[in-house]
C-alpha atoms as a PDB file:
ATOM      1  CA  UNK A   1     129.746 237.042  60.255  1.00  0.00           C
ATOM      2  CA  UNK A   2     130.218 233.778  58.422  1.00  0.00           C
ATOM      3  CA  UNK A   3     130.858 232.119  61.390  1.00  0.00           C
ATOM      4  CA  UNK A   4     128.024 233.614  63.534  1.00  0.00           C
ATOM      5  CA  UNK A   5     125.821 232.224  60.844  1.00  0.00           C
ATOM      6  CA  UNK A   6     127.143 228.819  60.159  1.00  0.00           C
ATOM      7  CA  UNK A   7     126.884 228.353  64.282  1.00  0.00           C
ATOM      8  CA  UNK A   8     123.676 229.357  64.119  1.00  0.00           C
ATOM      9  CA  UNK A   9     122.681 226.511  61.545  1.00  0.00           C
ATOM     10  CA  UNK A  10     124.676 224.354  62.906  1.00  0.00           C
ATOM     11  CA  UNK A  11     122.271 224.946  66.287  1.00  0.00           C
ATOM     12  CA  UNK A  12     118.822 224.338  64.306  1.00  0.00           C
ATOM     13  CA  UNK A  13     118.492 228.333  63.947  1.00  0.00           C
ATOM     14  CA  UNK A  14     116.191 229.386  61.024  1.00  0.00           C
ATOM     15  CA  UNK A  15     117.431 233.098  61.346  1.00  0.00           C
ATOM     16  CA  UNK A  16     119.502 235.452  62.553  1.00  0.00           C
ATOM     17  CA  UNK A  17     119.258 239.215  63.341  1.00  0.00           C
ATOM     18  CA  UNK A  18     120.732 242.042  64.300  1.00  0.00           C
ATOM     19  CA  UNK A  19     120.464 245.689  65.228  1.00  0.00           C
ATOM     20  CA  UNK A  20     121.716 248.515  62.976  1.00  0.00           C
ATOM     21  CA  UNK A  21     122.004 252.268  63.610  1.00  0.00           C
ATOM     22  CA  UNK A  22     119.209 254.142  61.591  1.00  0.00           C
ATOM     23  CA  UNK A  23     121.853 256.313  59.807  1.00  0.00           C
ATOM     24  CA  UNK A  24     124.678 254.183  59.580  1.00  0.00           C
ATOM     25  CA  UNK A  25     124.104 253.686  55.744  1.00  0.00           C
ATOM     26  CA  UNK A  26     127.388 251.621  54.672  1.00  0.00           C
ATOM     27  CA  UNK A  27     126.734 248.893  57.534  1.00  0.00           C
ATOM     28  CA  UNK A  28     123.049 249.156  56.494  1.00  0.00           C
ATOM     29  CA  UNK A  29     124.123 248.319  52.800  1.00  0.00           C
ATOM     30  CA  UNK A  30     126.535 245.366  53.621  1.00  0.00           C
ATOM     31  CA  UNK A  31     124.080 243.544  55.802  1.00  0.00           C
ATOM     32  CA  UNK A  32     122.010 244.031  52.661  1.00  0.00           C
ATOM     33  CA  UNK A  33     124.321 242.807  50.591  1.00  0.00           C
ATOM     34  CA  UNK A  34     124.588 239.655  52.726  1.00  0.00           C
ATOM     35  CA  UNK A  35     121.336 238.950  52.683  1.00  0.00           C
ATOM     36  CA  UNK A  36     119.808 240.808  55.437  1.00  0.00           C
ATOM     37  CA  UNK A  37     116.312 242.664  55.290  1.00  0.00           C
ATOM     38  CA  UNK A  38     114.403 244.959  57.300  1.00  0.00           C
ATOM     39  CA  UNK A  39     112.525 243.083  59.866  1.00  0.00           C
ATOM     40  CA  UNK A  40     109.635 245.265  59.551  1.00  0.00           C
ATOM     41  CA  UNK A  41     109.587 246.084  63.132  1.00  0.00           C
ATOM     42  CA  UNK A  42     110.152 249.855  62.930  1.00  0.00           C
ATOM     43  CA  UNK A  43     112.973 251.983  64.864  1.00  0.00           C
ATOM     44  CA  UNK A  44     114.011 251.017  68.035  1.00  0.00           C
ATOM     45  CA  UNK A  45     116.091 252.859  70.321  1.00  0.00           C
ATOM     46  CA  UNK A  46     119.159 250.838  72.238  1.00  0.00           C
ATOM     47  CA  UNK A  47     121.224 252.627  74.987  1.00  0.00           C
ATOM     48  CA  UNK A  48     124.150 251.901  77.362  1.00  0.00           C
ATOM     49  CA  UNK A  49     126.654 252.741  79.251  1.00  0.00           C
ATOM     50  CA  UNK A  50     130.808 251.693  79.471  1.00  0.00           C
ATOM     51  CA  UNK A  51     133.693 252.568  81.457  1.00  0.00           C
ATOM     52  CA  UNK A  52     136.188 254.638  79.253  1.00  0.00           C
ATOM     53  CA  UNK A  53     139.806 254.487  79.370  1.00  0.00           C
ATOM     54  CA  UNK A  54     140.152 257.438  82.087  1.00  0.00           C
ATOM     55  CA  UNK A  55     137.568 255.464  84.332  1.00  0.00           C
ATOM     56  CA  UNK A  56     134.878 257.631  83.549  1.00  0.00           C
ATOM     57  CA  UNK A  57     130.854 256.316  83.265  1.00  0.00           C
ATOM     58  CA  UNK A  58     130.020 257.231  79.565  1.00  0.00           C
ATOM     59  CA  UNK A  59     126.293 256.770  78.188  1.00  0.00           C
ATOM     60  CA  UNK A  60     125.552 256.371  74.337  1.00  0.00           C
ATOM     61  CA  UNK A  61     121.942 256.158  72.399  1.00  0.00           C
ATOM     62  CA  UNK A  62     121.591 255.012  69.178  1.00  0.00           C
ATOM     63  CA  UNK A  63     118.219 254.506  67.044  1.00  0.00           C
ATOM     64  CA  UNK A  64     117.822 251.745  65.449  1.00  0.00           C
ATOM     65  CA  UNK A  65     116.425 249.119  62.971  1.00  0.00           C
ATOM     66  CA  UNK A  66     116.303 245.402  63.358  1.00  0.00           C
ATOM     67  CA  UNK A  67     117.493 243.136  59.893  1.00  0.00           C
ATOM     68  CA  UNK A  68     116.997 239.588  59.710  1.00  0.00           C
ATOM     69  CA  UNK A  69     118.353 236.695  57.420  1.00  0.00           C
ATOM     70  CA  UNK A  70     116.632 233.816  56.950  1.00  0.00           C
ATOM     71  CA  UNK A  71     119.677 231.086  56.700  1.00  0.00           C
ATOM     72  CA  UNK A  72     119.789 228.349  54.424  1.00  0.00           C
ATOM     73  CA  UNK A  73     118.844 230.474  51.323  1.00  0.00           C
ATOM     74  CA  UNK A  74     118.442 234.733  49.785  1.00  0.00           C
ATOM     75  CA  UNK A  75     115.554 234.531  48.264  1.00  0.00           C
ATOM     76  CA  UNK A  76     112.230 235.486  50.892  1.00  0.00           C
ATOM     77  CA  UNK A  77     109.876 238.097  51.872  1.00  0.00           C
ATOM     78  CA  UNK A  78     110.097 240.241  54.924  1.00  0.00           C
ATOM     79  CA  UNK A  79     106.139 238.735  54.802  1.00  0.00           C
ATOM     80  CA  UNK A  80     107.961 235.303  55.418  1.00  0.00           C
ATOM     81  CA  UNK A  81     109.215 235.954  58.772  1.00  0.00           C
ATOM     82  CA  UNK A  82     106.380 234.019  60.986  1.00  0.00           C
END
């Protein structure tokens, strides 16, 4: 993740983001802990579909919340994000 980040300044980005299943509490918490926030943006539901190993289509569906992190510093408001 450090790296994602650091390219991302490194390109003029102000933020980053990323999707997190609504239940998947210990991701949740260590996005929080790196400085993520809720976005604000509500659930969101993300789908697709893969090839397993057999060869076999397989769909999955996940809800979702977005979390962004404002780069260069921790301390802002989700109210900060326009």
């Amino acid at each position: 993740m450090d790296a994602v980040e650091d390219l991302a300044k490194e390109q003029g980005y102000s933020r980053v983001g990323l999707g997190v299943g609504s239940d998947d509490f210990r991701a949740r918490s260590l996005y929080e802990h790196r400085g993520y926030k809720d976005s604000g943006f509500g659930e969101y539901r993300e789908s697709g579909s893969y090839v397993d190993k057999d060869g076999q289509q397989q769909s999955w569906e996940e809800i979702c919340v977005y979390l962004i992190k404002k780069l260069g510093y921790q301390n802002w408001d989700v109210g900060d994000l326009g």
